[in-house]
Protein backbone atom coordinates (compact mmCIF):
# COMPACT_ATOMS: atom_id res chain seq x y z
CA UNK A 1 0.00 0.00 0.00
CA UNK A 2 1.27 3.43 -0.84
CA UNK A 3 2.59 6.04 1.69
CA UNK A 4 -0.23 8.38 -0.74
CA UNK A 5 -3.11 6.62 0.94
CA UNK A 6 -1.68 5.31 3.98
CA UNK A 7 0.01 8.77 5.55
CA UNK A 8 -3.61 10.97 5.13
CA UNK A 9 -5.15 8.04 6.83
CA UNK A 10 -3.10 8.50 9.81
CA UNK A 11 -2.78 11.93 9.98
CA UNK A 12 -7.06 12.11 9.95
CA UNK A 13 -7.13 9.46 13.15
CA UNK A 14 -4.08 11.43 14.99
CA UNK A 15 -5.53 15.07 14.35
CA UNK A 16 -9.22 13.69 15.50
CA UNK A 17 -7.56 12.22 18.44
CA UNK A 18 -5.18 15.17 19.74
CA UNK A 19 -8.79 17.46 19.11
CA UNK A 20 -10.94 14.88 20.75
CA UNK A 21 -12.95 15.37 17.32
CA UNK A 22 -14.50 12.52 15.17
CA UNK A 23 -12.15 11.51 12.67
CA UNK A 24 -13.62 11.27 8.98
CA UNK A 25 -15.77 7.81 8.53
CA UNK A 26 -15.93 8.17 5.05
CA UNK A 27 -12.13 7.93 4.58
CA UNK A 28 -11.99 4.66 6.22
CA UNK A 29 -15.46 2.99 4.44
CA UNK A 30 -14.33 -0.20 2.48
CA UNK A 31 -10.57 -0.07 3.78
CA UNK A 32 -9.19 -4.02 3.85
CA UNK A 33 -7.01 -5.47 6.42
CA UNK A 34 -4.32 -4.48 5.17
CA UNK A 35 -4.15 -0.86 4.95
CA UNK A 36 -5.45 -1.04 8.49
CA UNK A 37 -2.57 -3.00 9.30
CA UNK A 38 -0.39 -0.58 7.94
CA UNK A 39 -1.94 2.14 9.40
CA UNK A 40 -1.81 0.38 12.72
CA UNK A 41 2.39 0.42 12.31
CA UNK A 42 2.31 3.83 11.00
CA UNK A 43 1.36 4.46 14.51
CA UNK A 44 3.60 2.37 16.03
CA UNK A 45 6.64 3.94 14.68
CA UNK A 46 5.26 7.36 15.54
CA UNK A 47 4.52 6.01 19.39
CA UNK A 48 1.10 6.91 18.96
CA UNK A 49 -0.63 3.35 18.56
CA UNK A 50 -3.18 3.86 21.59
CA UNK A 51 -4.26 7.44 20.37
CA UNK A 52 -4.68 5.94 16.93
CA UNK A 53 -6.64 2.86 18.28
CA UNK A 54 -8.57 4.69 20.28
CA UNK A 55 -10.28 7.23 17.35
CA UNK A 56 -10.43 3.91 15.17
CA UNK A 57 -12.66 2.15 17.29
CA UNK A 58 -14.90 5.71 17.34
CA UNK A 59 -15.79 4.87 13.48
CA UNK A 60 -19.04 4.13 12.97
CA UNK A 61 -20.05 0.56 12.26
CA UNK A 62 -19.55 0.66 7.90
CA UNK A 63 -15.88 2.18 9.06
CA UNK A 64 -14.58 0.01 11.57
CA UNK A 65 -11.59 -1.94 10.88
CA UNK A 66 -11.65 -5.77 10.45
CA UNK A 67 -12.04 -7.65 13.58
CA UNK A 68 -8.87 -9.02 14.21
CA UNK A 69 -7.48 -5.57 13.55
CA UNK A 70 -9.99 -4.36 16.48
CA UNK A 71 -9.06 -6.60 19.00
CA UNK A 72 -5.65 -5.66 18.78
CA UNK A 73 -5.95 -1.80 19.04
CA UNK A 74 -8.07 -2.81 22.06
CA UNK A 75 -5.52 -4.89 23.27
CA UNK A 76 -2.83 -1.60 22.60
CA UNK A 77 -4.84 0.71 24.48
CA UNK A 78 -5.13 -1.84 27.35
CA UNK A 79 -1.49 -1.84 27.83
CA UNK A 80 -0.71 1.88 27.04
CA UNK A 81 -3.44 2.78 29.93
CA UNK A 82 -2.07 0.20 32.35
CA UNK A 83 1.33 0.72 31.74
CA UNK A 84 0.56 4.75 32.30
CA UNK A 85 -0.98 4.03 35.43
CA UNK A 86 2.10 2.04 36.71
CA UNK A 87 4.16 5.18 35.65
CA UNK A 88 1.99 7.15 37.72
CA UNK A 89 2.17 5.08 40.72
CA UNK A 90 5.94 4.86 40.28
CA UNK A 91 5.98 8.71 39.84
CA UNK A 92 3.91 9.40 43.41
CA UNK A 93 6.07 6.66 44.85
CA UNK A 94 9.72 8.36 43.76
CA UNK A 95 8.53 11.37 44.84
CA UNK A 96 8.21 10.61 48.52
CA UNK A 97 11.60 9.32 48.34
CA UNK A 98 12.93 12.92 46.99
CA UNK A 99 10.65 14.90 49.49
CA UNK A 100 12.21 11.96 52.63
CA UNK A 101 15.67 12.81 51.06
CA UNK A 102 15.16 16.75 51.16
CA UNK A 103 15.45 17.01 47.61
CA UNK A 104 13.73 19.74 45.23
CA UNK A 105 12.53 18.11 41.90
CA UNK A 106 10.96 19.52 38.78
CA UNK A 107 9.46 17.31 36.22
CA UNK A 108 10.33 17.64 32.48
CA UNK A 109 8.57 16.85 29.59
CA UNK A 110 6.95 13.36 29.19
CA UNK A 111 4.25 12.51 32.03
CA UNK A 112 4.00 16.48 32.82
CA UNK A 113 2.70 16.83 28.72
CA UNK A 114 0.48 13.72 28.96
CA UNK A 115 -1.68 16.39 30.94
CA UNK A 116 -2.65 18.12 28.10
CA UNK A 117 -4.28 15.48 25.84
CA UNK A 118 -8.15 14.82 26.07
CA UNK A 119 -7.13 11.47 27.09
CA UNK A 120 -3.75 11.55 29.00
CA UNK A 121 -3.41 7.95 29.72
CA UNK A 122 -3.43 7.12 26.20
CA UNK A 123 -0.03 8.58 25.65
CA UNK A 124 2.70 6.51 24.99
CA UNK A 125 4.94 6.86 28.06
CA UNK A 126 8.80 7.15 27.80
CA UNK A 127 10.61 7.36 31.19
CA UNK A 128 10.51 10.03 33.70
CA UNK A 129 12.67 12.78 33.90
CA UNK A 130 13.09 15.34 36.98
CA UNK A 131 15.14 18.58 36.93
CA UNK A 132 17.36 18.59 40.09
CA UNK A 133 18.00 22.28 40.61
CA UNK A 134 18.53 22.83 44.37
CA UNK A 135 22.88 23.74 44.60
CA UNK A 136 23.99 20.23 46.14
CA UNK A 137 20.64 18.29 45.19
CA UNK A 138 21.92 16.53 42.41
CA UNK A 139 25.27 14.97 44.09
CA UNK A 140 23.26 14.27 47.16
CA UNK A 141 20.05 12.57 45.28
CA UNK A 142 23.16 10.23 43.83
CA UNK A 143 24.02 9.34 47.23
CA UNK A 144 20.97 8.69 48.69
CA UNK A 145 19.46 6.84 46.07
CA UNK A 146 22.66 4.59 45.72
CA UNK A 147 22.07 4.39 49.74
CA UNK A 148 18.61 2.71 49.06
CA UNK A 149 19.91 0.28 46.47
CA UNK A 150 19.26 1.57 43.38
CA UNK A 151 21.68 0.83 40.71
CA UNK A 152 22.59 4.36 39.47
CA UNK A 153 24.08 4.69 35.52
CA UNK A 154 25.64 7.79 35.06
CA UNK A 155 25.58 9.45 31.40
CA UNK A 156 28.45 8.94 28.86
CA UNK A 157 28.15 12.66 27.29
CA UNK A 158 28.59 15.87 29.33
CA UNK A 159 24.56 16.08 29.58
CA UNK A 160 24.69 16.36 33.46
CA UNK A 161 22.27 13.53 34.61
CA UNK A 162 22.15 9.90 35.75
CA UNK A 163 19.50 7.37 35.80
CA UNK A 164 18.13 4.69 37.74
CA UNK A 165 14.91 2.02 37.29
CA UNK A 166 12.30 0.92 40.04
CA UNK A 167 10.29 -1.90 38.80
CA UNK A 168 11.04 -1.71 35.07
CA UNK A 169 10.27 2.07 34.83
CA UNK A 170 13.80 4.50 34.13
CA UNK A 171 13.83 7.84 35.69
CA UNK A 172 16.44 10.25 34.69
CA UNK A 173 18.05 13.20 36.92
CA UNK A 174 19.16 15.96 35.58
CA UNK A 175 21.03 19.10 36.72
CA UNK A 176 20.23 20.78 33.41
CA UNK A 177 17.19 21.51 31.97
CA UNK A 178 18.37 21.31 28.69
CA UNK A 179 21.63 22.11 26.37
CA UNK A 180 22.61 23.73 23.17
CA UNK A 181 25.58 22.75 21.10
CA UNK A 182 26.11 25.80 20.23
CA UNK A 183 27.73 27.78 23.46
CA UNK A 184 26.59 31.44 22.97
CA UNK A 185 22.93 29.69 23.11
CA UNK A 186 23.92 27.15 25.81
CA UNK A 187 25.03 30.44 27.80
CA UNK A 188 22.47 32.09 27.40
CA UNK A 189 20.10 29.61 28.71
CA UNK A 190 22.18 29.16 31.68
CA UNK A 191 21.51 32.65 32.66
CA UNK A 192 17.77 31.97 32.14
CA UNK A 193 18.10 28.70 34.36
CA UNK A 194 19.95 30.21 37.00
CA UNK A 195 17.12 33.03 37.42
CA UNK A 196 14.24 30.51 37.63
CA UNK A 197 16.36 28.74 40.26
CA UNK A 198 16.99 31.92 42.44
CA UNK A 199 13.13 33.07 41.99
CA UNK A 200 11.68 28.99 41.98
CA UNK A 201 8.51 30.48 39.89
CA UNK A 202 7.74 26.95 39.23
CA UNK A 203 4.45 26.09 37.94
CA UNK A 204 2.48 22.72 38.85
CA UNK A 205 0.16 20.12 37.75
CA UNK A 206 -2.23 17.47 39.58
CA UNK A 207 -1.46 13.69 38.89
CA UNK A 208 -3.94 11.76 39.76
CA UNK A 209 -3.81 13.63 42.81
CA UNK A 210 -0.34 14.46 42.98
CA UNK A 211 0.81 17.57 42.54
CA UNK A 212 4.38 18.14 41.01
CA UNK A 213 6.30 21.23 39.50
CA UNK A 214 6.88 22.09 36.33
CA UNK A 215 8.94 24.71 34.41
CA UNK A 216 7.30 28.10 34.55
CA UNK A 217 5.08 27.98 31.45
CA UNK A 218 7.08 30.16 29.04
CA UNK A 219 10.07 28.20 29.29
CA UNK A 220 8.20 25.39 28.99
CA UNK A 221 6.73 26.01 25.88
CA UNK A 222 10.12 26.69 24.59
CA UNK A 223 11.98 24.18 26.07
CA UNK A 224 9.36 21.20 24.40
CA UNK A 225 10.24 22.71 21.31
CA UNK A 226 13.99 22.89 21.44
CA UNK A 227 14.37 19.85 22.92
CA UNK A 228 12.04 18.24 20.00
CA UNK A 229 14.08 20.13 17.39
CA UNK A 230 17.18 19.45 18.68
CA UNK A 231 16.52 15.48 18.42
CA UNK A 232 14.54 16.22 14.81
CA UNK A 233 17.74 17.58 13.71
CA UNK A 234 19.95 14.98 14.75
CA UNK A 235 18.37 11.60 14.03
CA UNK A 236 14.55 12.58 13.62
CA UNK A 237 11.53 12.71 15.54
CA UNK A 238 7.99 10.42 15.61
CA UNK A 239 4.29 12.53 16.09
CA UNK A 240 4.47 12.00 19.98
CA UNK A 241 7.24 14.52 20.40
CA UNK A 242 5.32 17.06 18.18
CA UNK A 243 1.81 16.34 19.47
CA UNK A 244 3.52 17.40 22.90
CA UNK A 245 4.25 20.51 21.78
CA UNK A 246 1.53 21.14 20.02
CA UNK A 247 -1.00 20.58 22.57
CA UNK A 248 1.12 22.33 25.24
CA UNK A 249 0.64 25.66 23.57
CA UNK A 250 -3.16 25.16 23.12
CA UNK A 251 -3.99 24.74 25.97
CA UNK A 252 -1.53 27.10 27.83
CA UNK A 253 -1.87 29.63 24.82
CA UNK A 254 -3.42 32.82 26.81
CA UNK A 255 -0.84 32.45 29.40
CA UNK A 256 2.04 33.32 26.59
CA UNK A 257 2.61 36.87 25.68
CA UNK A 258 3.69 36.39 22.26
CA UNK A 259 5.69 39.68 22.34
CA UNK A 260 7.74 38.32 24.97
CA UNK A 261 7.47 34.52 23.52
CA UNK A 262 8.87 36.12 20.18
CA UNK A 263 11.97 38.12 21.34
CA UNK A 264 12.92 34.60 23.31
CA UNK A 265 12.64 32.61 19.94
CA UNK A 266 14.48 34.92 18.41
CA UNK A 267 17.21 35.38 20.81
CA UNK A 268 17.65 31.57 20.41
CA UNK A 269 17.40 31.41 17.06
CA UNK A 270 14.70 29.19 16.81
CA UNK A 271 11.41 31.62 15.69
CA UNK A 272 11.61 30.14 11.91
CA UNK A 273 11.88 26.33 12.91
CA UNK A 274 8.94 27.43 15.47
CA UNK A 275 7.00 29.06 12.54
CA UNK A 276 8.20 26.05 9.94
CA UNK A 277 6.59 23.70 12.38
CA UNK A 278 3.52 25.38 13.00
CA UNK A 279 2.86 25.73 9.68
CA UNK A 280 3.41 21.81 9.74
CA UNK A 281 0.87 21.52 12.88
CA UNK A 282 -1.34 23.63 10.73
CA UNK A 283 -1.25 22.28 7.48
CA UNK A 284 -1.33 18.41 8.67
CA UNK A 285 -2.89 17.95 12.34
CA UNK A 286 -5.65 20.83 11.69
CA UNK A 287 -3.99 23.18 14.47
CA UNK A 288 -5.75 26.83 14.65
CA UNK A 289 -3.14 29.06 14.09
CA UNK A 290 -4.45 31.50 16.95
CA UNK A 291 -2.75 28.74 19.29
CA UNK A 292 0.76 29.90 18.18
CA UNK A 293 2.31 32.81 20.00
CA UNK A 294 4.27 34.36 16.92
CA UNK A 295 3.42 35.47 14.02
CA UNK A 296 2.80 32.70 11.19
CA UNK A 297 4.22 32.02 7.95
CA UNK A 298 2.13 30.81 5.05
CA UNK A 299 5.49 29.13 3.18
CA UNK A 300 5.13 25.73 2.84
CA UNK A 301 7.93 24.40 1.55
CA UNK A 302 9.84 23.65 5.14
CA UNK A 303 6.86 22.63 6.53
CA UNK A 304 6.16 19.93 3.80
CA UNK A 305 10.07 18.73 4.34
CA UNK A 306 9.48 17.95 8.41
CA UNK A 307 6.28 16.37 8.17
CA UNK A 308 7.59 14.32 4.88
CA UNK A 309 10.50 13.55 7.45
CA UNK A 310 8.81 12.66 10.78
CA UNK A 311 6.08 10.02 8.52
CA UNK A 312 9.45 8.07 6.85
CA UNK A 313 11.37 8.12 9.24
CA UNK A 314 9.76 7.77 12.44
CA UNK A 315 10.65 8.05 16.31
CA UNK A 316 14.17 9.44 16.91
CA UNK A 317 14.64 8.16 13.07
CA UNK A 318 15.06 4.32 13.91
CA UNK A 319 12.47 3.39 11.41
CA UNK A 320 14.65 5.23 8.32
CA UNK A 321 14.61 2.75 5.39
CA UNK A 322 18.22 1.72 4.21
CA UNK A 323 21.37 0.36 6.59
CA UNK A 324 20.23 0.13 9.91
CA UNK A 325 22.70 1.48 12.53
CA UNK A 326 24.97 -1.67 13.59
CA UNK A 327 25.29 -3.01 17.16
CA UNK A 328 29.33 -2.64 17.63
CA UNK A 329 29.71 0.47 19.70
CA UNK A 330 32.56 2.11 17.35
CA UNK A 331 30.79 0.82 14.03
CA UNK A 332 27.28 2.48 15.44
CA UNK A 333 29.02 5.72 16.19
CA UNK A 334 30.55 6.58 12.82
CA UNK A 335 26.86 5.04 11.50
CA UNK A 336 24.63 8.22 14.24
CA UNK A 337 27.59 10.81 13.11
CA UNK A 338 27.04 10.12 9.50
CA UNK A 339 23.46 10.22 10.10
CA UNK A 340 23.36 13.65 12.16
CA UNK A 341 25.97 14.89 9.41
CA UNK A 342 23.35 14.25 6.73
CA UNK A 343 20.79 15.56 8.50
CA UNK A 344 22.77 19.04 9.10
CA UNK A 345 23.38 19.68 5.70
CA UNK A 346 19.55 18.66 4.60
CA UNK A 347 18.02 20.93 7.33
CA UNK A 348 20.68 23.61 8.03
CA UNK A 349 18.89 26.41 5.62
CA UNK A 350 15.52 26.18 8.79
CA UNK A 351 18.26 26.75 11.22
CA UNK A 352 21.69 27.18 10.33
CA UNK A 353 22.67 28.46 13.35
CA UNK A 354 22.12 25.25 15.12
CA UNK A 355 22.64 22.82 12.30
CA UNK A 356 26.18 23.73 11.38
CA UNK A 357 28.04 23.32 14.67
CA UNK A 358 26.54 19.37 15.23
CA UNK A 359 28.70 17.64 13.78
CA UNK A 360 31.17 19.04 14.95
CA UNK A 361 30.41 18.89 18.60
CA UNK A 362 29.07 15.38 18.26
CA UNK A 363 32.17 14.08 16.31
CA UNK A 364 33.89 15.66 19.81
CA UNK A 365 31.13 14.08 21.95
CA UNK A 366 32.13 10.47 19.93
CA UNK A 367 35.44 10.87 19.86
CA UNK A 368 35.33 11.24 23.66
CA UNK A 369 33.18 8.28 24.52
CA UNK A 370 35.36 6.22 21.86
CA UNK A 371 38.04 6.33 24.32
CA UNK A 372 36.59 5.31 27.45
């Protein structure tokens, strides 16, 4: 079946679902196992299969899928809602462990996003990450969670956080929010990391009861979006990563000044890929463009090129068609820096300024963990 009929397919079920709108029945009247089989790993290599699932069982009766194809995206959305409710449990469990162990924690990204679908537990869940910014949190969280027997793996790069699992689910520390490869940006958001730390204008959200902090809701906004783009321009990116973002700013969108909003994008260098993929969210997931706080472009062009990129090659790029990266740690490597030097030179003209300098810092990133 060709990506022509297959990709519109999806797109329809993933823009009704992130709405919480019907999707189009009459698309789907007559379709045969197999498309809905492909459309069914479409999702999966955009880690959306439960939101997909979930709108395709909506259909009405004449556009249902096949029943073998039913019972599975029942069984999918099963296990995405259990396994979110396990990561919820874990989430309220870790967190009495930080607040025993005096320790200040933000959550980032992930679980904290899940909030702002009309479903959350039919997200697909990643692993939880926290933002240790307390000075002398981070070295002491080590400690005491080595203390209590968990197995801590620090990170090979200079990314500043560690990890750990409880029960099958990975949490991640960090003492950064985020990092640019490019140092006057990387500085820059330092400065803007270090203020939120002295003020702690920390926002929060309710868990299933729970209530955690999150970034203030500016910097949130931005930092979904850099750290999306950042990955998009290195190996690629699947739907979940952009849904995140693109939900974030609907719902939170008349808490952004976009004056303010605009002079940070800019200042970062990032306003066009912003614009490029709102035009994208636009164009393809039926976004209003009054959810955006910048001014739009009506270009295309870009904005055909990411969403052309996200459908082939799927989450963080591992479902790219051709050589797949190899297992030997040297041989996989040269394979990602090949990969991320591609990618530079394809997307560099949405943001040269941030595509030119990767491969350079990740060749020195490589070369560094080569030699341990």
């Amino acid at each position: 079946m060709s990506d022509s009929v297959i990709h519109p397919l999806f797109l329809n079920l993933l823009s009704a679902a992130i709405w919480d709108k019907p999707a189009n029945a009459s698309l789907f009247e007559g379709i045969d196992r197999k498309t809905w089989k492909e459309i069914s790993n479409m999702a999966g290599r955009q880690t959306v299969s439960a939101l997909i699932a979930d709108k395709a069982l909506s259909l009405p009766k004449e556009s249902l899928p096949p029943r073998e194809q039913n019972l599975q995206f029942i069984i999918q959305i099963e296990q995405t809602e259990t396994l979110s409710r396990k990561m919820i449990q874990m989430l309220s469990e870790i967190t009495r462990e930080y607040h025993e162990s005096d320790v200040s924690i933000c959550l980032l990204k992930g679980m904290g996003n899940a909030m702002n679908y009309p479903s959350p537990l039919l997200r697909n869940v990643g692993d939880i990450d926290f933002f240790i910014y307390r000075k002398g949190d981070y070295e002491r969280s080590k400690e005491c969670f080595s203390a209590k027997g968990f197995k801590i793996k620090a990170d090979d790069d200079d990314h500043f956080h560690y990890s750990f699992s409880k029960e099958g689910v990975l949490f991640e520390n960090h003492q950064r929010i985020t990092f640019f490869d490019n140092k006057k940006y990387d500085n820059l958001f330092k400065e803007w990391e270090n203020d939120l730390i002295e003020k702690e204008n920390f926002t929060s959200v309710q868990i299933d009861g729970l209530t955690v902090k999150l970034l203030p809701v500016d910097m949130n906004a931005f930092f979904i979006f850099q750290h999306m783009f950042r990955h998009f321009v290195d190996l690629g990116v699947g739907f979940r990563q952009f849904c995140d973002w693109v939900l974030f700013l609907s719902k939170h969108r008349n808490e952004i000044d976009p004056v303010s909003f605009t002079a940070i994008a800019k200042s970062y260098a990032l306003l066009y890929p912003m614009q490029v993929f709102a035009r994208a969210a636009v164009k393809y997931l039926d976004a209003s463009e009054n959810i955006f706080p910048f001014e739009m472009i009506t270009d295309d062009k870009h904005a055909d090129w990411v969403i052309s990129d996200i459908l082939d090659n799927g989450n963080f790029g591992f479902y790219r068609s051709g050589k797949q990266r190899p297992k030997e740690k040297l041989r996989s490597m040269w394979f990602s820096y090949k990969s991320t030097l591609r990618r530079s030179k394809k997307f560099g003209v949405i943001s040269p300024e941030h595509c030119r300098i990767l491969p350079v810092t990740k060749l020195i990133s490589h070369l560094k963990n080569g030699f341990k």
